[in-house]
N, C-alpha and C. Protein backbone atom coordinates (compact mmCIF):
# COMPACT_ATOMS: atom_id res chain seq x y z
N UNK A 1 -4.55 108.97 68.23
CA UNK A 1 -3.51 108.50 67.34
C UNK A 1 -4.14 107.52 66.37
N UNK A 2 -3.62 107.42 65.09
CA UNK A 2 -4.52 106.55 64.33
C UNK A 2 -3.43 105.37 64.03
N UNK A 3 -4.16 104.11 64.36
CA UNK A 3 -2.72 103.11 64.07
C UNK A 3 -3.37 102.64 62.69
N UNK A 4 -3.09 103.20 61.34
CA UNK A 4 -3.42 103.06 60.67
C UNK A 4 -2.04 102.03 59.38
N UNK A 5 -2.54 101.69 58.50
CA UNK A 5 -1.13 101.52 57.83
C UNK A 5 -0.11 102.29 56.95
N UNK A 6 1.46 102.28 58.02
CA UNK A 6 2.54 102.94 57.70
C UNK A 6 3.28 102.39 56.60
N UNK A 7 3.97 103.06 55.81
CA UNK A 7 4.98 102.62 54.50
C UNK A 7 6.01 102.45 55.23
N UNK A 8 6.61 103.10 56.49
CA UNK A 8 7.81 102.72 56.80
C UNK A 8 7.39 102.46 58.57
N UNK A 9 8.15 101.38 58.84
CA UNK A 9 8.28 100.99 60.47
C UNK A 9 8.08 102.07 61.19
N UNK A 10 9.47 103.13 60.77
CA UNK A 10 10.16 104.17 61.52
C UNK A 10 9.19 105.74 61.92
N UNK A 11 8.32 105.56 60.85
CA UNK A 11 6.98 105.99 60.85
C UNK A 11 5.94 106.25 62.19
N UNK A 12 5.54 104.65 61.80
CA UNK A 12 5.04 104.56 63.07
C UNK A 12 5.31 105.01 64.73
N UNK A 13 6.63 104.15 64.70
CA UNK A 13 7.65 104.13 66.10
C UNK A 13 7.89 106.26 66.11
N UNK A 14 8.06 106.51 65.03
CA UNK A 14 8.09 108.39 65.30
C UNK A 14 6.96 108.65 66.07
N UNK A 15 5.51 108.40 65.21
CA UNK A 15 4.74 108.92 65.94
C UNK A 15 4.52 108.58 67.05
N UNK A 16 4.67 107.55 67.85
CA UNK A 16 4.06 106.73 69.10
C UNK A 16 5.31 107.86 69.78
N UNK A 17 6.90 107.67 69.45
CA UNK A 17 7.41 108.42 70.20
C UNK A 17 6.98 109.63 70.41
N UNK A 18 6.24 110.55 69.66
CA UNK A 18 5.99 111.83 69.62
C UNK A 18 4.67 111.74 70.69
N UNK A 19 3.69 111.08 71.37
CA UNK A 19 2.74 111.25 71.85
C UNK A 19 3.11 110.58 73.37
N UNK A 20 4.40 110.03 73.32
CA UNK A 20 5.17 109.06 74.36
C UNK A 20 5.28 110.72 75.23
N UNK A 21 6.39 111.48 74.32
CA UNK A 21 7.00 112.01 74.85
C UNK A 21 5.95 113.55 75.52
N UNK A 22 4.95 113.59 74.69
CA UNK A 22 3.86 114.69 75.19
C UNK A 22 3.75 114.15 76.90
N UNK A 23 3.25 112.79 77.04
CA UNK A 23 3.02 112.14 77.99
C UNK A 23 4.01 112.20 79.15
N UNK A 24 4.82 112.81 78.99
CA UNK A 24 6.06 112.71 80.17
C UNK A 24 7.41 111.49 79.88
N UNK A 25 7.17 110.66 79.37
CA UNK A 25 7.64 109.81 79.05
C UNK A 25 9.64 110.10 78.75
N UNK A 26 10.34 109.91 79.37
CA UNK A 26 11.91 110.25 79.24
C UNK A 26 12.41 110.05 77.85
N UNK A 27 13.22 110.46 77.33
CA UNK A 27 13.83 110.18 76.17
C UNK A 27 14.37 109.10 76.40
N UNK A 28 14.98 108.73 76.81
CA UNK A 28 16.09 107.35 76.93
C UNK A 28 15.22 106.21 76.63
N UNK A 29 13.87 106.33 77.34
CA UNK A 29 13.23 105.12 76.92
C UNK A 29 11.88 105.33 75.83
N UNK A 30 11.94 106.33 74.74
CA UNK A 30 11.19 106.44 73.42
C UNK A 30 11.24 105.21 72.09
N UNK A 31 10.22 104.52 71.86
CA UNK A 31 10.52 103.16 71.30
C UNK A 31 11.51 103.77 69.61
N UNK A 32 11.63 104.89 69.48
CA UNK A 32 12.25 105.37 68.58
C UNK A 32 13.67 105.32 68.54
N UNK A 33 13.91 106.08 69.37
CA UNK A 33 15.60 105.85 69.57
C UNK A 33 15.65 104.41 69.95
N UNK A 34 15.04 103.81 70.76
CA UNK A 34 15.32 102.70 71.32
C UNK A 34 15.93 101.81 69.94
N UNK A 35 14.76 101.27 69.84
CA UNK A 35 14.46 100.52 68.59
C UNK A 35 15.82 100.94 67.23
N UNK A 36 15.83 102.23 66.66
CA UNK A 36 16.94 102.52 65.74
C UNK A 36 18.34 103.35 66.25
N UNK A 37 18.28 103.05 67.42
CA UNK A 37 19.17 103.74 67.94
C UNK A 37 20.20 102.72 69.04
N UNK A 38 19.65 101.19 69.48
CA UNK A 38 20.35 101.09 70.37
C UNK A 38 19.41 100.80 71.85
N UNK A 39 20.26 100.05 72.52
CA UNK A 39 19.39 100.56 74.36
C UNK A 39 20.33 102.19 74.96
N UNK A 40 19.46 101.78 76.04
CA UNK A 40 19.84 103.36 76.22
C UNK A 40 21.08 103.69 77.30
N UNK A 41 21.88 104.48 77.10
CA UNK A 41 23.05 104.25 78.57
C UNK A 41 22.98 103.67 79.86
């Protein structure tokens, strides 16, 4: 992953979610939704 510099926050937080979620990682706790979405139920 390259943590390089993003124009937008949401950017970033996409991609990390997208390599979160390869990883097994649950939806409920993806710093994506998290973060622009709220905590999680």
């Amino acid at each position: 992953m390259d943590f390089g510099v993003y124009a937008k926050l949401s950017t970033f937080f996409g991609r990390m979610s997208d390599e979160l979620r390869r990883l097994g990682v649950p939806e409920d706790l993806l710093p994506l939704d998290f973060r622009f979405a709220g905590p999680p139920d």
